[in-house]
Protein backbone atom coordinates (compact mmCIF):
# COMPACT_ATOMS: atom_id res chain seq x y z
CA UNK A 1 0.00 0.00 0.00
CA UNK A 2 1.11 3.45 -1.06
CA UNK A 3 2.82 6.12 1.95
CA UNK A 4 -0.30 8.40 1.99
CA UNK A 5 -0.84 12.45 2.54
CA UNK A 6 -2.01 13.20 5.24
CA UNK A 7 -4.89 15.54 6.39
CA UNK A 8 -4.12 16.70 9.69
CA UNK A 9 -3.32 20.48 10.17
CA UNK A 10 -2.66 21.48 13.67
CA UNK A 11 -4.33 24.49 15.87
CA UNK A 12 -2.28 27.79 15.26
CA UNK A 13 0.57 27.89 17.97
CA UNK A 14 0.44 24.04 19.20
CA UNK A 15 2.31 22.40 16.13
CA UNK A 16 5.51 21.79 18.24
CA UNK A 17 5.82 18.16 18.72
CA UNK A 18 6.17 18.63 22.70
CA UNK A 19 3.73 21.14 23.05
CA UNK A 20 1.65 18.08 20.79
CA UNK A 21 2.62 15.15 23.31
CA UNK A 22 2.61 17.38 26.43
CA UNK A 23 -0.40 19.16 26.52
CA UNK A 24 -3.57 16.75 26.09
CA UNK A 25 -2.03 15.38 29.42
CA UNK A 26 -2.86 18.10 31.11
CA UNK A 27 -5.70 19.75 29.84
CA UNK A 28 -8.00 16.86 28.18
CA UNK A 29 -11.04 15.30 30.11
CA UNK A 30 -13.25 12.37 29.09
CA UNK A 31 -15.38 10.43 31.19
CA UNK A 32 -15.10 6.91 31.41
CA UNK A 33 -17.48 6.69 34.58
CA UNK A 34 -19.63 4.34 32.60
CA UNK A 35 -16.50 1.68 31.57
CA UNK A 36 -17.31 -1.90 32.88
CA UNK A 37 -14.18 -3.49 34.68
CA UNK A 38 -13.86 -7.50 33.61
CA UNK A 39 -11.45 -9.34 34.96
CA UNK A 40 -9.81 -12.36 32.66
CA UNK A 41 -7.43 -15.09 33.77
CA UNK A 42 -4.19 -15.74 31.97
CA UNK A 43 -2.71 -19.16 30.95
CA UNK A 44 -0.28 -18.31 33.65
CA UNK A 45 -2.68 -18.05 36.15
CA UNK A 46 -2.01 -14.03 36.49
CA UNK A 47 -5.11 -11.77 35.54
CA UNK A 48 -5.75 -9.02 32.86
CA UNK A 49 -8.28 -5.90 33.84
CA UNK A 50 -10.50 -4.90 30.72
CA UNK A 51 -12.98 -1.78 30.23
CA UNK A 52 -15.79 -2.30 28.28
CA UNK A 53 -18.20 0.34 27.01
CA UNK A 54 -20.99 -1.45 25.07
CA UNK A 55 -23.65 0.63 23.09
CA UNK A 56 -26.21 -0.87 24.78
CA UNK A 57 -27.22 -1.98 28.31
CA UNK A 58 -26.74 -5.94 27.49
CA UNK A 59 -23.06 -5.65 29.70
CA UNK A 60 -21.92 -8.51 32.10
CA UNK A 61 -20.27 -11.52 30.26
CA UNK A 62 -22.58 -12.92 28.05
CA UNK A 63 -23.70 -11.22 24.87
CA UNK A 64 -27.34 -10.49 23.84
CA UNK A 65 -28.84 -11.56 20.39
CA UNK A 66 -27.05 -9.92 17.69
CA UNK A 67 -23.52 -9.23 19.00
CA UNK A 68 -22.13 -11.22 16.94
CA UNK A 69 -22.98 -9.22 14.65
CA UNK A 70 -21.36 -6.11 16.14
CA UNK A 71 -18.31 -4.10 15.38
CA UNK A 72 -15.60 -4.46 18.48
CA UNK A 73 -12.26 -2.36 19.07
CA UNK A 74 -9.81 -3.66 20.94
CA UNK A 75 -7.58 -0.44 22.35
CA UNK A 76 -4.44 -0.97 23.64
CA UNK A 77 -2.60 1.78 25.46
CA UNK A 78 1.04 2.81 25.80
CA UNK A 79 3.97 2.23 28.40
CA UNK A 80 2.88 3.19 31.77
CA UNK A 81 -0.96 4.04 30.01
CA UNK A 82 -3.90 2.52 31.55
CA UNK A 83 -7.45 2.26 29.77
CA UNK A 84 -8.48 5.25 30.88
CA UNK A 85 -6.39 7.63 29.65
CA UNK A 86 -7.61 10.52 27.78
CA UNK A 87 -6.16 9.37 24.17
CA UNK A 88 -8.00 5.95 24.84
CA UNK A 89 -11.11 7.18 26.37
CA UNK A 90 -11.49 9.60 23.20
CA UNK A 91 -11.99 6.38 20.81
CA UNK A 92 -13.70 4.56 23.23
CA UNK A 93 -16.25 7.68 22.76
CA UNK A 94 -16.26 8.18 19.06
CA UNK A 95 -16.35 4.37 18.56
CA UNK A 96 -19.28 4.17 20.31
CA UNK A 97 -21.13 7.55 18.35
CA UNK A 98 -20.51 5.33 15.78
CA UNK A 99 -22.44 2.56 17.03
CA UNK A 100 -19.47 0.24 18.11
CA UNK A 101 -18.42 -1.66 20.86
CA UNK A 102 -14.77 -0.91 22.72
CA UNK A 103 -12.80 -3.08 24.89
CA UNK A 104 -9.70 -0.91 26.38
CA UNK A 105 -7.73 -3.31 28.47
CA UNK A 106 -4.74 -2.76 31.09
CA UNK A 107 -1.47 -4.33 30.26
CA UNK A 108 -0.80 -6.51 33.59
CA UNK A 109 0.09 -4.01 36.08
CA UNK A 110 -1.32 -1.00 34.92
CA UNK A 111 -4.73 -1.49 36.20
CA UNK A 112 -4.53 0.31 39.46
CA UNK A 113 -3.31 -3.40 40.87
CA UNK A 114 -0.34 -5.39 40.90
CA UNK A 115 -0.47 -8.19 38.78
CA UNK A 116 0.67 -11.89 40.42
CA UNK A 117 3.41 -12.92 38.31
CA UNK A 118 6.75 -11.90 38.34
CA UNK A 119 6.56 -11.06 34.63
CA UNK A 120 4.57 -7.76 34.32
CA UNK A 121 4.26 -6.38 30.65
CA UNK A 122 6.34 -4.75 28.11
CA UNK A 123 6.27 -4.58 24.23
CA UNK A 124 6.64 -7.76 23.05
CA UNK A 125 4.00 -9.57 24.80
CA UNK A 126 1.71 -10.73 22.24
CA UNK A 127 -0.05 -13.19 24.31
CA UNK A 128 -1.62 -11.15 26.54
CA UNK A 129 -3.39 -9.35 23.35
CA UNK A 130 -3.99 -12.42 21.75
CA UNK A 131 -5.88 -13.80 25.20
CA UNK A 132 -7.88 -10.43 24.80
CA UNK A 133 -9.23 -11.22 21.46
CA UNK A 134 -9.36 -14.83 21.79
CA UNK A 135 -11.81 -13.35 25.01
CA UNK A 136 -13.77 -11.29 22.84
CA UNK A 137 -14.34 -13.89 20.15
CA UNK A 138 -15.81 -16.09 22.74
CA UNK A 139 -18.31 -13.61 23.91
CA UNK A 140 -19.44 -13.93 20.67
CA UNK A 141 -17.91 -10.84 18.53
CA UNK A 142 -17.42 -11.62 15.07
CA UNK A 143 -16.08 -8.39 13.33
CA UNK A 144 -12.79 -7.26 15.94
CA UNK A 145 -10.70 -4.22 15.07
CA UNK A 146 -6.70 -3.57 16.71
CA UNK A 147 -6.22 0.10 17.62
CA UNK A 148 -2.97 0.74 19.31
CA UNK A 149 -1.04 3.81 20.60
CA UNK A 150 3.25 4.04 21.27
CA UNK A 151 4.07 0.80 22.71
CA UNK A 152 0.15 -0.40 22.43
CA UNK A 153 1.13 0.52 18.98
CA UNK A 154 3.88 -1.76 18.11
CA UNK A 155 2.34 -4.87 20.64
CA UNK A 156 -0.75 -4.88 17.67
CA UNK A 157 1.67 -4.89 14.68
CA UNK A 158 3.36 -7.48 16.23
CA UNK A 159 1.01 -9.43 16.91
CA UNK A 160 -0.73 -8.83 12.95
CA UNK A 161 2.91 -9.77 12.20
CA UNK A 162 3.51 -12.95 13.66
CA UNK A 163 0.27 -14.43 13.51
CA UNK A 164 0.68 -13.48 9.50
CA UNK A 165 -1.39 -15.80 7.12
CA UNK A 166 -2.81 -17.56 10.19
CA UNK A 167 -4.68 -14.74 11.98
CA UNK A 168 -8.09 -14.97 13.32
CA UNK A 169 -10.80 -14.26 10.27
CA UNK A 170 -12.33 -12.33 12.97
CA UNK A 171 -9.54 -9.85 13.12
CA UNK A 172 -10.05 -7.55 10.90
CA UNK A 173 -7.97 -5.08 11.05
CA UNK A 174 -5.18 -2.67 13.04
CA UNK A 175 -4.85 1.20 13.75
CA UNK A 176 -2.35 2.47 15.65
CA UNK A 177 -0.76 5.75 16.17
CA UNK A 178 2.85 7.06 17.10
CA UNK A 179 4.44 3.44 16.97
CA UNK A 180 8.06 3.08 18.05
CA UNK A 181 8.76 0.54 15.30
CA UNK A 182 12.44 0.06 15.98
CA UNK A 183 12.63 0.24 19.47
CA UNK A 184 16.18 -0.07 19.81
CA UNK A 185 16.38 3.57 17.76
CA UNK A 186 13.05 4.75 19.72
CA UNK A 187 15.05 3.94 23.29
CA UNK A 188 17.99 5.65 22.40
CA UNK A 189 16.31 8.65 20.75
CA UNK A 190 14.12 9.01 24.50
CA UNK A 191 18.07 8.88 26.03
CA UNK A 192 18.62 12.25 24.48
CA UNK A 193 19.33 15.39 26.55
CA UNK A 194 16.15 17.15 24.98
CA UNK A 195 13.42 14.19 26.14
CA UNK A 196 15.12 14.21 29.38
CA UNK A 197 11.91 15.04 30.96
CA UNK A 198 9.94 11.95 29.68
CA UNK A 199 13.03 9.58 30.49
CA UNK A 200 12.35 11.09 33.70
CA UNK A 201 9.01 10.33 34.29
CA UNK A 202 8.72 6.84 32.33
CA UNK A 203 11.66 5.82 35.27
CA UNK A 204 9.72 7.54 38.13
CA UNK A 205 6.37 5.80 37.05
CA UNK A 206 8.53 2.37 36.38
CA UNK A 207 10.19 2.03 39.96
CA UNK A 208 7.17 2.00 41.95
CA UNK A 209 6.43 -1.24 39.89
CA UNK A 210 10.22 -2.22 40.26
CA UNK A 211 9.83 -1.90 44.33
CA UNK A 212 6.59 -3.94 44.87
CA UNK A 213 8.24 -6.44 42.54
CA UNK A 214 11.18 -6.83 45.00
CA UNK A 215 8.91 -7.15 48.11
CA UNK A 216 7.02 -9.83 46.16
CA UNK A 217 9.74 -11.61 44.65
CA UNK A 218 13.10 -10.77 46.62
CA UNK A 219 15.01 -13.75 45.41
CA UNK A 220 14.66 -12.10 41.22
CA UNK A 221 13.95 -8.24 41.60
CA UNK A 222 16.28 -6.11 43.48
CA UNK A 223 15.77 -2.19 43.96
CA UNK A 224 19.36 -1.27 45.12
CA UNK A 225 20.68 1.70 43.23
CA UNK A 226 17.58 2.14 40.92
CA UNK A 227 18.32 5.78 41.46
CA UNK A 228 21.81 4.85 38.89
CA UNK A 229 19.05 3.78 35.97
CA UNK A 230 18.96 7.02 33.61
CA UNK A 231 18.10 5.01 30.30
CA UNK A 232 15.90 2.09 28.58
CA UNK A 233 18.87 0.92 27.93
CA UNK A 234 20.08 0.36 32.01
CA UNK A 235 16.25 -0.79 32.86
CA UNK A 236 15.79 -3.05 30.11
CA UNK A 237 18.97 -4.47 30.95
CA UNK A 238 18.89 -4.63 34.75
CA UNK A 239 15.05 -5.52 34.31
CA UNK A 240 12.48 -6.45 31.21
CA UNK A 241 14.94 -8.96 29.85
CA UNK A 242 16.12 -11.03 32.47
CA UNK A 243 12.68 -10.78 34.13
CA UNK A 244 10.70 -11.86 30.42
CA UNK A 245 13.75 -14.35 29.54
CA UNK A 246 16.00 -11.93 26.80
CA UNK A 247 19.18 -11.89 26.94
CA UNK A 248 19.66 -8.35 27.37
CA UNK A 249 18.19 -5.39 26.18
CA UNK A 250 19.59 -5.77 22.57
CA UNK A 251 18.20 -8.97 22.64
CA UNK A 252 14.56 -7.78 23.77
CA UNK A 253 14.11 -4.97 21.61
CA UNK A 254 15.53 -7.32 18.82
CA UNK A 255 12.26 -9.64 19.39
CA UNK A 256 9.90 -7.32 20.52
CA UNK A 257 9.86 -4.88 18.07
CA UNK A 258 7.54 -5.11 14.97
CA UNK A 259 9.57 -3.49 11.85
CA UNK A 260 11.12 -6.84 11.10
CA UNK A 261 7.48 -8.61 11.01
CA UNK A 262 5.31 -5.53 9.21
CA UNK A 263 6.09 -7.52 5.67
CA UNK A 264 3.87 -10.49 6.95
CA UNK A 265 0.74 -8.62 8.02
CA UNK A 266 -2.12 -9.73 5.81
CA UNK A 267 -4.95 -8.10 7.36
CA UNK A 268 -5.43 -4.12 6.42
CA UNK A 269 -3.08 -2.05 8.49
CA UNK A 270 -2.92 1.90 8.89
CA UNK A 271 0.56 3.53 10.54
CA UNK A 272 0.16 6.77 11.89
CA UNK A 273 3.16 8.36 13.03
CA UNK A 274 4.24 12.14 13.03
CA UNK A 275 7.26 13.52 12.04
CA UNK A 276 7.61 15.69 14.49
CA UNK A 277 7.27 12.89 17.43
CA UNK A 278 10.19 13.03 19.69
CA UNK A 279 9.76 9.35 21.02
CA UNK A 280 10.47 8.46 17.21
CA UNK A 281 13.77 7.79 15.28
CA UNK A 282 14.07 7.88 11.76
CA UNK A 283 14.07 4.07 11.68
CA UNK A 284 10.68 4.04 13.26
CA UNK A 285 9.31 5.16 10.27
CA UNK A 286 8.78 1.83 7.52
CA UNK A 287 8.70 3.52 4.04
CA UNK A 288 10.06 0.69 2.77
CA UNK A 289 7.83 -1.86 4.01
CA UNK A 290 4.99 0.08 3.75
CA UNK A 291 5.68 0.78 -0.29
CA UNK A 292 6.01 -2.82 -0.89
CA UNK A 293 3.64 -4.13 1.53
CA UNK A 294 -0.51 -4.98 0.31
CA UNK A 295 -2.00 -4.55 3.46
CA UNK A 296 0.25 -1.52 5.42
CA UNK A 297 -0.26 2.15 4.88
CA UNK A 298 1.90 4.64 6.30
CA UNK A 299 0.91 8.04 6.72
CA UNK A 300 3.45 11.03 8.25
CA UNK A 301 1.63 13.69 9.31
CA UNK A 302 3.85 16.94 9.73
CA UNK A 303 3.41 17.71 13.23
CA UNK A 304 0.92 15.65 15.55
CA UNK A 305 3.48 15.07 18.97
CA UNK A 306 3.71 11.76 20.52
CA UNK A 307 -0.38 10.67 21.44
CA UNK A 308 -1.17 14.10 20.36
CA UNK A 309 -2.91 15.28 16.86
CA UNK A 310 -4.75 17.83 19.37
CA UNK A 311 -7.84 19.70 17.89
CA UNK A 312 -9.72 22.69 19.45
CA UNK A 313 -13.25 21.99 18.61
CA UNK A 314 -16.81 22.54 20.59
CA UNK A 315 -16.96 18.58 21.04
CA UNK A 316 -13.45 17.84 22.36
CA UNK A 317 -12.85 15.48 19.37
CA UNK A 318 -9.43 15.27 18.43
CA UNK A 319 -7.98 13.89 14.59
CA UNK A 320 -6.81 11.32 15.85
CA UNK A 321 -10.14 9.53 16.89
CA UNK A 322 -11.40 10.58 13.77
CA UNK A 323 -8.88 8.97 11.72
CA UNK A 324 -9.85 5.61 13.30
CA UNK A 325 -13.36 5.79 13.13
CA UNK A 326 -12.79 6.56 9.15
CA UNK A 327 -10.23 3.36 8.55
CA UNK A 328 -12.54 1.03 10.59
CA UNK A 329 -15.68 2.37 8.52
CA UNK A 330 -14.23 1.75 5.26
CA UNK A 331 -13.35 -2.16 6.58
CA UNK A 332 -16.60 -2.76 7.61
CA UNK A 333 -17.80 -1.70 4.49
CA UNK A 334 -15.26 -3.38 2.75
């Protein structure tokens, strides 16, 4: 599929990329007081937290006559997200304006509650997705669509990717925005002087995790000198690999990333990443694959942040859930 133009034009004065990543942080507000919290097991016996927001009253477990006729997105969120965070929340709205069903679940740990296992999650950990949809399937939905944002992102390409010719007929599709494709080249680009300030925080969020890890499992997880960690690079080492069984962090962002696997998607796939992202290297961005590639479109929008694509607008809709609403439509009517 062809590298496409794209549409978006941002609000006079917010086209810097951090002013683009920074600010719907602090200034957006969507209410997900109506989100239905379902609790799934994992083959591991650990658990995964999902929010549901159905377009009808039906809820619980078990669908009504006709779901299986219904649309379903399946949102996945970014690195140290949660399902209700603003960017989420804003599909979860517009998909259901549109008559859709949404599922935004919580990568294990980032529910509000400590997972069981000593594994928690990180990008690479397609079976925790695929236990999601396999979930959804057998509550009867028959028409599934994969939005993903940052590391949400790449986890739904991957998982596109590997599962290749064999995926689910039921899948039908994959969205995601501001996807660190190469996250070797995304983790050292975040090392940089100028994204200090999101190194920062991703580390400050990260070692709360890290010390209730250690109390639950002192004989694997150690604390001691987290304070030294200033990088992906130091945590992934110290932490996601030998913890998820990599060999170090070359080794996990080797595996985990999805560039290497977007040539064997075969299910219609939109990229959406901005150039002016400053999570993103230039390798993040898959011209290549995307030019000789059936099934993946890129498209590079000028400015649009990390997460961001802001809008000012009466209804608080921003581009970015309009772009999704848009792809899915034309799938469904195929």
């Amino acid at each position: 599929m062809p590298v496409i133009a794209s549409h978006y034009r941002p609000p006079f004065l917010l086209a810097n990329g951090y002013v683009q990543s920074i600010l719907p942080t602090l200034i957006r507000r969507i209410d997900t007081s109506h989100f239905e919290r379902e609790r799934i097991t994992t083959s591991d016996d650990d658990f995964l937290d999902l929010d549901w927001s159905r377009t009808d009253s039906a809820g619980g477990n078990n669908l009504a006559p006709g779901y299986s006729g219904k649309t379903l997105l399946i949102i996945s969120h970014g690195l140290e997200g949660h399902s209700r965070r603003p960017y989420v929340a804003g599909i979860v709205r517009d998909a259901n304006a549109k008559g859709w069903d949404a599922l935004a679940w919580n990568f294990r740990s980032c529910s509000g509650e400590m997972n069981k296992t000593l594994r928690f999650y990180h990008s690479g950990a397609t079976d925790d997705l695929e236990r999601v949809i396999e979930h959804a399937h057998q509550l009867g939905y028959q028409s599934i669509h994969l939005v993903g944002f940052s590391m949400g992102g790449n986890l739904s390409l991957l998982y596109a990717g590997r599962k290749g010719r064999d995926i689910p007929v039921h899948v039908k599709s994959v969205c995601v925005f501001s996807v660190p494709c190469d996250l070797a080249a995304s983790s050292k680009r975040l090392a940089e002087r100028k994204n200090k300030i999101f190194m920062w925080r991703f580390l400050k969020d990260l070692r709360v995790k890290i010390e209730v890890k250690a109390l639950d499992f002192p004989q694997q997880v150690s604390a001691e000198d987290y304070h030294k960690i200033k990088n992906f690079q130091q945590f992934d080492d110290r932490y996601t690999a030998p913890i998820h069984g990599f060999d170090d962090a070359a080794d996990y962002w080797e595996q985990s990333s999805c560039k290497p696997v977007l040539k064997d998607i075969r299910i219609p796939a939109l990229l959406v990443n901005a150039e002016n992202d400053p999570f993103l290297a230039p390798e993040c961005f898959p011209y290549e694959e995307a030019k000789v590639s059936e099934w993946l479109t890129l498209e590079v929008p000028k400015s649009g942040g990390h997460v961001g694509f802001i809008d000012i607008n009466c209804d608080n809709s921003y581009w970015m859930e309009r772009r999704v609403v848009d792809f899915v439509t034309a799938i469904t009517k195929g």
